[in-house]
Protein backbone atom coordinates (compact mmCIF):
# COMPACT_ATOMS: atom_id res chain seq x y z
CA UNK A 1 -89.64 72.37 50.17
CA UNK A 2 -88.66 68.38 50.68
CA UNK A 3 -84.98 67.42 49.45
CA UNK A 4 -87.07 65.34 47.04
CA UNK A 5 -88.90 68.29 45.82
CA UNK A 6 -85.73 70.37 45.10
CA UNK A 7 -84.04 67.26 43.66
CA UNK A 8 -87.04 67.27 40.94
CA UNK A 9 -87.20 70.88 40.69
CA UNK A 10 -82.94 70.98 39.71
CA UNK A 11 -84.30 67.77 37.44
CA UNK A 12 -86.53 69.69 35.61
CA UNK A 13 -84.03 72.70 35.15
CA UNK A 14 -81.39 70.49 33.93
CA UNK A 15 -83.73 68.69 31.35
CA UNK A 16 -85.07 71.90 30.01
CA UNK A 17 -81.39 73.15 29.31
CA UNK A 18 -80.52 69.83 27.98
CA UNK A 19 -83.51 70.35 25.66
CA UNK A 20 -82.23 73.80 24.37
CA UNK A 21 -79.01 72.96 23.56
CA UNK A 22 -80.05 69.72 21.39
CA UNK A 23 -82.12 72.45 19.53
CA UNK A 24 -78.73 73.73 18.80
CA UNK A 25 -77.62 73.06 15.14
CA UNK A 26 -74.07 73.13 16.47
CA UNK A 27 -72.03 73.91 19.83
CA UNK A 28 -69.81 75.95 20.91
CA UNK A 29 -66.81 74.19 23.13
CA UNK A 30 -68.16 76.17 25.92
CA UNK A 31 -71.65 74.68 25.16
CA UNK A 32 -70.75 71.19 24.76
CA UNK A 33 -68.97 71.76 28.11
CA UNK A 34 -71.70 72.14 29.91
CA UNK A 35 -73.55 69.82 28.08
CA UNK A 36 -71.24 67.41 29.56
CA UNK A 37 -71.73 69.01 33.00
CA UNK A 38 -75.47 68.32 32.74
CA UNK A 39 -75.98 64.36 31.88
CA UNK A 40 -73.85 64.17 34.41
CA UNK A 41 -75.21 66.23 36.56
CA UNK A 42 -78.71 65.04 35.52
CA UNK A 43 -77.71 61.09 36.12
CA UNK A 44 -76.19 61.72 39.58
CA UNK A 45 -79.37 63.74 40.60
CA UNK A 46 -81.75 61.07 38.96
CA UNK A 47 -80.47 58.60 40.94
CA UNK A 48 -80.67 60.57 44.32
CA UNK A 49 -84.02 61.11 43.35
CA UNK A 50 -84.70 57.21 42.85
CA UNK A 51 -83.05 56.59 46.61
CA UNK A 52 -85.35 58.88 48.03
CA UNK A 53 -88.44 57.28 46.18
CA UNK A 54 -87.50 54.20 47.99
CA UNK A 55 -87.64 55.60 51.06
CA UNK A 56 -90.76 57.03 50.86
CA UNK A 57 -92.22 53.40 49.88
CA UNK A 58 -91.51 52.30 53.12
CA UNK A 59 -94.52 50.12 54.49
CA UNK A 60 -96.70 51.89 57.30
CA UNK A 61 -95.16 50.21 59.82
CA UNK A 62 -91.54 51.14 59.10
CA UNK A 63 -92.53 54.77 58.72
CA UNK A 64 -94.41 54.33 61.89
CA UNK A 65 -91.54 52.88 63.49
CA UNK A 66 -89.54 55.89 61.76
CA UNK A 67 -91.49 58.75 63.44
CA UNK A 68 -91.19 56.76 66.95
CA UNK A 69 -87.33 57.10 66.02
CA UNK A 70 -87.23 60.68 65.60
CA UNK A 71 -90.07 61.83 68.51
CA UNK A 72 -87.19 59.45 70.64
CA UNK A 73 -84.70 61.27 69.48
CA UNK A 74 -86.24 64.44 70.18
CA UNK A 75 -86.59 63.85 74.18
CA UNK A 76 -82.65 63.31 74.17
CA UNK A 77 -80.58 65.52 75.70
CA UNK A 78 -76.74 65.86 75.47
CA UNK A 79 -76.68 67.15 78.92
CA UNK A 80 -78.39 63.97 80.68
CA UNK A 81 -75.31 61.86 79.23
CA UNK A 82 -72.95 64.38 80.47
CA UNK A 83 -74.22 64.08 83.86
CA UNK A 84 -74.15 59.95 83.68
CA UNK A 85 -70.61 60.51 82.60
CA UNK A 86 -69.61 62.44 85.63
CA UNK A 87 -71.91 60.53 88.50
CA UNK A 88 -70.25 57.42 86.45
CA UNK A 89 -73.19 55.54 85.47
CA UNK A 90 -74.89 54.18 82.08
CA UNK A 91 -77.45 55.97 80.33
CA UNK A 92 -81.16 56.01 81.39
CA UNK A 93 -84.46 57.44 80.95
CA UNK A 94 -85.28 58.26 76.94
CA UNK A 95 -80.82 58.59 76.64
CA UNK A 96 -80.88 54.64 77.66
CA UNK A 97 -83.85 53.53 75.36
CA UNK A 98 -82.12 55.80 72.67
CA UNK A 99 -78.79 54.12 73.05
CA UNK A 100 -80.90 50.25 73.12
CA UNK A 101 -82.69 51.64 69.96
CA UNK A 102 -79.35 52.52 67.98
CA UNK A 103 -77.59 48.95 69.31
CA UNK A 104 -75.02 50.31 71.66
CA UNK A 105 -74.26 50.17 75.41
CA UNK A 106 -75.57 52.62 77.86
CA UNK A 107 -71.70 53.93 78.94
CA UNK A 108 -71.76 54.96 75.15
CA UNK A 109 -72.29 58.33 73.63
CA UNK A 110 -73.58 58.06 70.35
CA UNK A 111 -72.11 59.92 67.67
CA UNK A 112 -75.33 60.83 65.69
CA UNK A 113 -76.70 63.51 68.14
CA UNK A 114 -73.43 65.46 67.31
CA UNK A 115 -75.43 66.16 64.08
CA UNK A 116 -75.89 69.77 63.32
CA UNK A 117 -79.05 71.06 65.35
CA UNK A 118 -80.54 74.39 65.53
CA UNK A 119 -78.46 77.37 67.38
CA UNK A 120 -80.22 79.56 68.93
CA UNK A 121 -78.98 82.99 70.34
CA UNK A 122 -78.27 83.20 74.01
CA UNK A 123 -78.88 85.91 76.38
CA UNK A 124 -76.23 87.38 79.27
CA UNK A 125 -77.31 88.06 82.34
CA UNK A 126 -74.76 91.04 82.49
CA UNK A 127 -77.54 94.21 82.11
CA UNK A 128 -74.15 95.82 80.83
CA UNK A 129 -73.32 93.51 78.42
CA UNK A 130 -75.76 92.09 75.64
CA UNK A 131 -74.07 88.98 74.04
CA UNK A 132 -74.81 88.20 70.09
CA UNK A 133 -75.25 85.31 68.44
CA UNK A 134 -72.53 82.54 68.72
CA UNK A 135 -69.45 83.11 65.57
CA UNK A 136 -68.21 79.05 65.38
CA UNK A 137 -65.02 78.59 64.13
CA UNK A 138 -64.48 78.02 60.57
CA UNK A 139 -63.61 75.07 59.28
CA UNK A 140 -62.43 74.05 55.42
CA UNK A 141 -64.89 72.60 53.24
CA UNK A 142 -65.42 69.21 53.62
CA UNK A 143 -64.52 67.20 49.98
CA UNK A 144 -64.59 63.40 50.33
CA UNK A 145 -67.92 63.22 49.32
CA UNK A 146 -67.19 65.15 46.41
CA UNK A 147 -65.05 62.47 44.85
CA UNK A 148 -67.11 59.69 46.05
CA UNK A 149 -66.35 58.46 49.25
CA UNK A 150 -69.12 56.65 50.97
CA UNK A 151 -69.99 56.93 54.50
CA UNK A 152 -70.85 53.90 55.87
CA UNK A 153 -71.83 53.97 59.92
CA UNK A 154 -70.28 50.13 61.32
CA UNK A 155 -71.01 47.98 64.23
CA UNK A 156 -68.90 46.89 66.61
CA UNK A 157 -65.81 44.71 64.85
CA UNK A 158 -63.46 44.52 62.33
CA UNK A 159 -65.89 46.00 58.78
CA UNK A 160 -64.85 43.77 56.29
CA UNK A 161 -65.96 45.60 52.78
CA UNK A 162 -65.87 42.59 49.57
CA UNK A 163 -65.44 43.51 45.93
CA UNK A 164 -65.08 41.08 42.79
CA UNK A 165 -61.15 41.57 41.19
CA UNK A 166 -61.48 38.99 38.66
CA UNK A 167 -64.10 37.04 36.33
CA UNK A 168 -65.14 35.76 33.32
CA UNK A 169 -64.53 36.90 29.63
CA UNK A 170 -67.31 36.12 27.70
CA UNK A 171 -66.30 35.02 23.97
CA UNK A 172 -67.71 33.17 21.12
CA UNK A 173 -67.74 29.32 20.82
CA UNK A 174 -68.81 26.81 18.17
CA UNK A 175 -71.92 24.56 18.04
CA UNK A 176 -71.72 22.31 21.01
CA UNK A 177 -68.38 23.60 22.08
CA UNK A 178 -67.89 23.45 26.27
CA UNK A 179 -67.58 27.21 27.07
CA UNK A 180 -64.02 27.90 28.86
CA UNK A 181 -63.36 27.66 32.70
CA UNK A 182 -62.41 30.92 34.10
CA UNK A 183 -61.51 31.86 37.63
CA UNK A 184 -63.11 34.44 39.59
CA UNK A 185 -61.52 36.22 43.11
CA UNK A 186 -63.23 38.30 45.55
CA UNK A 187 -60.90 41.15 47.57
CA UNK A 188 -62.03 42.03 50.83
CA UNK A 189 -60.92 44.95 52.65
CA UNK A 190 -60.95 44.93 56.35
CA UNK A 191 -60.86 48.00 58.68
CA UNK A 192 -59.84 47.92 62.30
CA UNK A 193 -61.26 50.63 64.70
CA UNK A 194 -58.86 53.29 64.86
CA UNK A 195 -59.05 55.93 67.63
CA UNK A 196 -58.64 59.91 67.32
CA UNK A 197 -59.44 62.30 69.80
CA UNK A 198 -60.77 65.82 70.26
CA UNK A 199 -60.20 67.79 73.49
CA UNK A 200 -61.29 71.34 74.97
CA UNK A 201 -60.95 72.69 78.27
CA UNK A 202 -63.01 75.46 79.69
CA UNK A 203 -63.05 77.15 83.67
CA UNK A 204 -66.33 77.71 85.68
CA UNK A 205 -65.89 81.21 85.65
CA UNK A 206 -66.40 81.58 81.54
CA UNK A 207 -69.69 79.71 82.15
CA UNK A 208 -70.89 82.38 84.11
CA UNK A 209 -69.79 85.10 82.01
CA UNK A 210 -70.59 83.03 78.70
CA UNK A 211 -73.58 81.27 78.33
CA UNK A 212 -74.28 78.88 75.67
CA UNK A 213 -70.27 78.02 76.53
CA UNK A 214 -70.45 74.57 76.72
CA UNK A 215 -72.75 74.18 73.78
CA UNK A 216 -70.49 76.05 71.77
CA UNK A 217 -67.64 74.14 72.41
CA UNK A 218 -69.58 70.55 71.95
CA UNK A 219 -70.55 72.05 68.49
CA UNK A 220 -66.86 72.76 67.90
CA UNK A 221 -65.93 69.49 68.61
CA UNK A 222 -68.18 67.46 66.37
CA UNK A 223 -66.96 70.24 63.20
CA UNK A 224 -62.99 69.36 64.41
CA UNK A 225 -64.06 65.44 64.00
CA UNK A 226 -65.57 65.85 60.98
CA UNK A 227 -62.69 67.82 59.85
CA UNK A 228 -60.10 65.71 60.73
CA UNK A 229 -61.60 62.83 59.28
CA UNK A 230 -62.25 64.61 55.78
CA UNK A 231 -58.78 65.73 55.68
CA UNK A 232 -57.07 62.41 57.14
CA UNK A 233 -58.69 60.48 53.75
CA UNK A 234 -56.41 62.53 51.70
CA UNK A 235 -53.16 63.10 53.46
CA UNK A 236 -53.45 60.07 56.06
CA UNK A 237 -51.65 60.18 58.99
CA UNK A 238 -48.86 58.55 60.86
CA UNK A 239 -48.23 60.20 64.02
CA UNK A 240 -50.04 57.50 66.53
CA UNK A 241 -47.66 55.36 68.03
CA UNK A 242 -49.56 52.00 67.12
CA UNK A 243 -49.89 51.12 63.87
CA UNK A 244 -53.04 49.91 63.84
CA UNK A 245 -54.27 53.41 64.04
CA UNK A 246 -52.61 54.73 61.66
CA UNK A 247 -54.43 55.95 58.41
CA UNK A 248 -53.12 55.43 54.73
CA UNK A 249 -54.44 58.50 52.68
CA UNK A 250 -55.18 59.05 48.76
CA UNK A 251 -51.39 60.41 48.66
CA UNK A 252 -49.69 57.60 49.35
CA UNK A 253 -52.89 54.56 48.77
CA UNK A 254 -51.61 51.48 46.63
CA UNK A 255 -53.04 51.15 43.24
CA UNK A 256 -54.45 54.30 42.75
CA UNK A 257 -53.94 56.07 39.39
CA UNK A 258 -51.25 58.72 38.99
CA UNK A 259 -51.42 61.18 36.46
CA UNK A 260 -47.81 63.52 36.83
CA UNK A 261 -47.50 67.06 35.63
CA UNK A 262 -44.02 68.36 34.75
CA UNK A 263 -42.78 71.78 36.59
CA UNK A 264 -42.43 72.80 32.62
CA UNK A 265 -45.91 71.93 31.71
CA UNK A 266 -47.97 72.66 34.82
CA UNK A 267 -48.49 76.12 32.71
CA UNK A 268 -49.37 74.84 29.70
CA UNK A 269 -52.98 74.05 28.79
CA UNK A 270 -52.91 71.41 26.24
CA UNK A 271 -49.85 69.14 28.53
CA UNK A 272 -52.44 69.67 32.04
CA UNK A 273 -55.04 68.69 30.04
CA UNK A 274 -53.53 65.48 28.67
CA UNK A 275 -52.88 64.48 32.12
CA UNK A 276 -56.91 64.27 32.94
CA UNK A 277 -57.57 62.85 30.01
CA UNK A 278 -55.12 60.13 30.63
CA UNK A 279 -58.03 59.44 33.29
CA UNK A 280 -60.57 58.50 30.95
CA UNK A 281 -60.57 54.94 29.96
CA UNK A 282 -63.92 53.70 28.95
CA UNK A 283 -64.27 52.14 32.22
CA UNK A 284 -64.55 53.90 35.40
CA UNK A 285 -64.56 57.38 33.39
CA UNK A 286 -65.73 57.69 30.25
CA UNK A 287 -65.59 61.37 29.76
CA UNK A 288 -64.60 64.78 31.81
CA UNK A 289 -68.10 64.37 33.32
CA UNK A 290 -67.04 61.46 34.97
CA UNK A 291 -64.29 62.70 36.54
CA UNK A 292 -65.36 64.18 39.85
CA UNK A 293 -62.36 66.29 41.05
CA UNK A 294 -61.09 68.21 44.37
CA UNK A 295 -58.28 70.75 43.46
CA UNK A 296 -55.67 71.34 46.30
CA UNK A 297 -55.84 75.20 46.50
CA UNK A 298 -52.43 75.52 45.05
CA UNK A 299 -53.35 74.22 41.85
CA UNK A 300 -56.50 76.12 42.18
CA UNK A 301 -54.29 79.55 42.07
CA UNK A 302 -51.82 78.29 39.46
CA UNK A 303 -54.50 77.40 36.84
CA UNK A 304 -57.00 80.82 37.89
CA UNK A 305 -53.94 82.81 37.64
CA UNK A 306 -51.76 81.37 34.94
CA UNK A 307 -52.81 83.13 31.34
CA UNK A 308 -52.03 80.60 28.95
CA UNK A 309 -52.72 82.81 25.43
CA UNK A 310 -52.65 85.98 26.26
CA UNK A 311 -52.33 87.77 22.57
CA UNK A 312 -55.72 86.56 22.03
CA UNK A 313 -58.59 86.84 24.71
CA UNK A 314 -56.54 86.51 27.98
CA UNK A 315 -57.65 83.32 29.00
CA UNK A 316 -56.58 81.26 31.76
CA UNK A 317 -54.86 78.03 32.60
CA UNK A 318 -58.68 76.98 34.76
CA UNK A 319 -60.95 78.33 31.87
CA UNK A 320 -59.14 76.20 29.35
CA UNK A 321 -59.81 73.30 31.05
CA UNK A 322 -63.38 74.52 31.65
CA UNK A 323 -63.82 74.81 28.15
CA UNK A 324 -62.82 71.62 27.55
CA UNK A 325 -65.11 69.94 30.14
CA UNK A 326 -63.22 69.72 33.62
CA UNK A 327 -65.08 70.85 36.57
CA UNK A 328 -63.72 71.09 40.29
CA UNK A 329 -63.62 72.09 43.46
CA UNK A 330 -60.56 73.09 46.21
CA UNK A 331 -60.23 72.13 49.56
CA UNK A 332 -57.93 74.31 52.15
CA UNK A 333 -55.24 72.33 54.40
CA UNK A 334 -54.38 69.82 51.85
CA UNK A 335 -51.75 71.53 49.52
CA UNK A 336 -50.91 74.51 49.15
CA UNK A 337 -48.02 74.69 46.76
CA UNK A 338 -47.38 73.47 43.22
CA UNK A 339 -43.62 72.75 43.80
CA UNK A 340 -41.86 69.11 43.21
CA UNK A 341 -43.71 65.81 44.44
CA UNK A 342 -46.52 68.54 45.24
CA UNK A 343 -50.40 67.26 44.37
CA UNK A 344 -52.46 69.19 42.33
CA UNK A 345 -55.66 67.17 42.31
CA UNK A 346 -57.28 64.22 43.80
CA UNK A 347 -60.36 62.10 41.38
CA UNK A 348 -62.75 60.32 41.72
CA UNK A 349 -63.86 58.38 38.72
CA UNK A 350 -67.66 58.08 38.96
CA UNK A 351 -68.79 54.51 37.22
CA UNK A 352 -69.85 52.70 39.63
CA UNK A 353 -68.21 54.11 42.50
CA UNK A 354 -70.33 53.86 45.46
CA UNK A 355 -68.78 51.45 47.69
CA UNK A 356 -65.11 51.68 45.90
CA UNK A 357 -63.58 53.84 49.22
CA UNK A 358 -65.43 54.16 52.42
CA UNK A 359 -65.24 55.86 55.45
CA UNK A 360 -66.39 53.91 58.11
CA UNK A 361 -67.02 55.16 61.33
CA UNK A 362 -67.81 52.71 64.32
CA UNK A 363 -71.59 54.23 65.67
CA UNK A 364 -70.00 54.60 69.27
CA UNK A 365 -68.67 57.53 70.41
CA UNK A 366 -67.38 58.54 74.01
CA UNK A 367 -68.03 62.44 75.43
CA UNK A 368 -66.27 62.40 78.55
CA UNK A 369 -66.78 65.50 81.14
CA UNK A 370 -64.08 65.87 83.24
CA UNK A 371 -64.44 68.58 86.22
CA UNK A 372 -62.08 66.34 88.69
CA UNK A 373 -58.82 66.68 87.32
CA UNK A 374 -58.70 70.57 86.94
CA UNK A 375 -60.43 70.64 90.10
CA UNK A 376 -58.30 72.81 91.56
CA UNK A 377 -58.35 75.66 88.75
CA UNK A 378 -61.98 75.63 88.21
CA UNK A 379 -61.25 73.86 85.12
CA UNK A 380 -63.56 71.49 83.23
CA UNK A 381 -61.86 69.47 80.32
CA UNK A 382 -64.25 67.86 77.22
CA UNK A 383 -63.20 65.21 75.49
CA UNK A 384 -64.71 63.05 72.65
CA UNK A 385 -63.42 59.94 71.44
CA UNK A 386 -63.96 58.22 67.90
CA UNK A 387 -63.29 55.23 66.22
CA UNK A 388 -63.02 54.95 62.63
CA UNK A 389 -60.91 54.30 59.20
CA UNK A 390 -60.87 54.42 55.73
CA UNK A 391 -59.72 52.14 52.52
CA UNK A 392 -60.39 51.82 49.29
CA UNK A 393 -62.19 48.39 48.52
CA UNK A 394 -61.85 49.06 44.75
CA UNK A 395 -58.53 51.61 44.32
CA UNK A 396 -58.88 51.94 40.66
CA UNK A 397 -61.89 54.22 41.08
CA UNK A 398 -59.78 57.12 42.22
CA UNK A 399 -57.04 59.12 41.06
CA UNK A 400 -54.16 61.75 41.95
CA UNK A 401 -52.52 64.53 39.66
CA UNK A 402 -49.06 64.84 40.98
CA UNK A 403 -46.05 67.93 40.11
CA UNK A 404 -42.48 66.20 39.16
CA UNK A 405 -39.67 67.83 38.40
């Protein structure tokens, strides 16, 4: 089944619930909760569903051009750029006209073939020893996409991302009368490549005894970038020397909405839910559906844990909120506790949202092998460069729920 297909398929689900409970003569909070869920559920999934239709009205030519692309794509092979890097030479064969296809020079790795591919299990050629499939580390769940953060793959440069701040009021004027001048501005944010790195050293010896070694460790690389960036957006990071490469994260971002939770009322139902519905403002929310929402796990386990009326059906700090509309999800590595200046939650609020914060990574990547500099220990070190950032074009989109004392 196509991603289109299951997109109409979850379509047709979500319509056929809608139906039953606007049969309803009346709701139930629980009810109208999910109702809630559902249109927005059913609008975000509607309008996936519309992106994909455009893609698949693609002239002949582009799709054409599309399947030359991927058959490309398919004769690539990590390995050949790995050997370039160490006889220190560009790119050639099908991993040059792959690198000319995707605009970037043939000393470049580029970062799309670290996509997820197909593992298969290995084989040892120890008769005493039969090796299993490959465990991978285990990363956290990866949540800037959950509150809306776009994506957005860069060319070489500074990415300079516009946005209208300011405009017109329309109002009503009298026969003939000269409708009022009004200024309009235009913000741009501008991101700079910044570097990080990933590194991982191996000796000849576990290649022998290991195989699938190197593989494994490439596909533990691309999961640590993609980690680091997910978890970077929210808690930034300072710790490069330059400034230019350091990140600003949704904790500390200028103009971003911030809702604050006493250390009294972080217990309470009715005061934690004030503080998301201080969110709503007709605007870029306009209701709990709106409000897409990444729990730090320590809030998670306060409001799971935390029975808020106990002499009547034992319910809980999370299924109050439930009840009264709020869905979420947690991320690990981002928060753990619930104490002062702690965060419990980080929004984003969905109206018209795509393009308010982006993370923009520049297409080029660099995999260096190194087998020279550990020469002497059998030692092989792997190391991938990438260049990226992240700001928030249009801050007022996204939101934090803080603890204060």
């Amino acid at each position: 089944m196509t991603r289109k297909q299951k997109l109409e398929l979850r379509a047709s689900e979500i319509r056929t619930r809608l139906a039953e409970l606007g049969g309803l003569e009346s709701l139930e909070d629980e009810q109208r909760a999910e109702l809630d869920r559902l249109r927005g559920e059913y609008g975000d999934t509607e309008r996936q569903i519309g992106a994909l239709a455009i893609a698949d009205d693609k002239p002949a030519e582009a799709k054409s051009e599309d399947r030359q692309f991927a058959e490309l794509r398919g004769k690539v092979k990590v390995g050949n750029y790995l050997a370039a890097a160490v006889e220190m030479r560009g790119a050639n064969g099908a991993e040059g006209e792959f690198n000319q296809e995707v605009g970037i020079g043939l000393d470049r790795f580029p970062l799309e073939l670290l996509a997820p591919v197909e593992e298969r299990a290995t084989t040892s050629t120890d008769g005493a020893v039969a090796q299993q499939s490959w465990l991978d580390r285990l990363f956290a769940e990866t949540a800037a996409a959950r509150i809306g953060l776009t994506m957005e793959s860069v060319a070489p440069g500074i990415a300079a991302f516009p946005v209208t701040t300011a405009g017109a009021t329309g109002a009503q004027r009298a026969k003939e009368q000269d409708a009022a001048a009004a200024a309009w501005t235009v913000g741009v944010t501008e991101l700079k490549p910044t570097r990080n790195a990933v590194h991982a050293t191996f000796v000849m010896e576990d290649t022998a005894r290991l195989p699938g070694l190197e593989d494994a460790l490439t596909r533990d690389l691309r999961m640590a970038l993609t980690d680091a960036i997910d978890k970077t957006v929210f808690l930034g990071d300072s710790g490069a020397t330059g400034t230019d490469a350091d990140i600003t994260g949704l904790t500390t971002a200028a103009n971003v909405t911030e809702q604050t939770i006493t250390q009294t009322n972080k217990v309470k139902g009715p005061e934690t839910l004030t503080a998301f519905s201080g969110l709503v403002n007709g605007i870029h929310a306009t209701g709990f559906g709106d409000l897409r929402t990444v729990a730090t796990v320590g809030a998670w386990r306060l409001w799971e844990s935390t029975v808020i009326n106990s002499a009547a059906d034992n319910m809980t700090l999370g299924a109050f909120l439930r009840t009264a509309g709020l869905s979420w999800s947690s991320r690990g590595d981002i928060e753990e506790a619930t104490s002062n200046n702690k965060f419990g939650a980080f929004i984003g609020r969905g109206r018209g949202i795509g393009g308010a914060g982006v993370v923009a990574v520049w297409s080029a990547g660099q995999l260096i092998r190194d087998p020279y500099s550990g020469a002497k220990k059998g030692e092989i070190a792997l190391t991938l460069n990438y260049l990226w950032n992240f700001g928030l074009p249009r801050p007022a989109n996204f939101a934090r729920i803080k603890f204060v004392t």
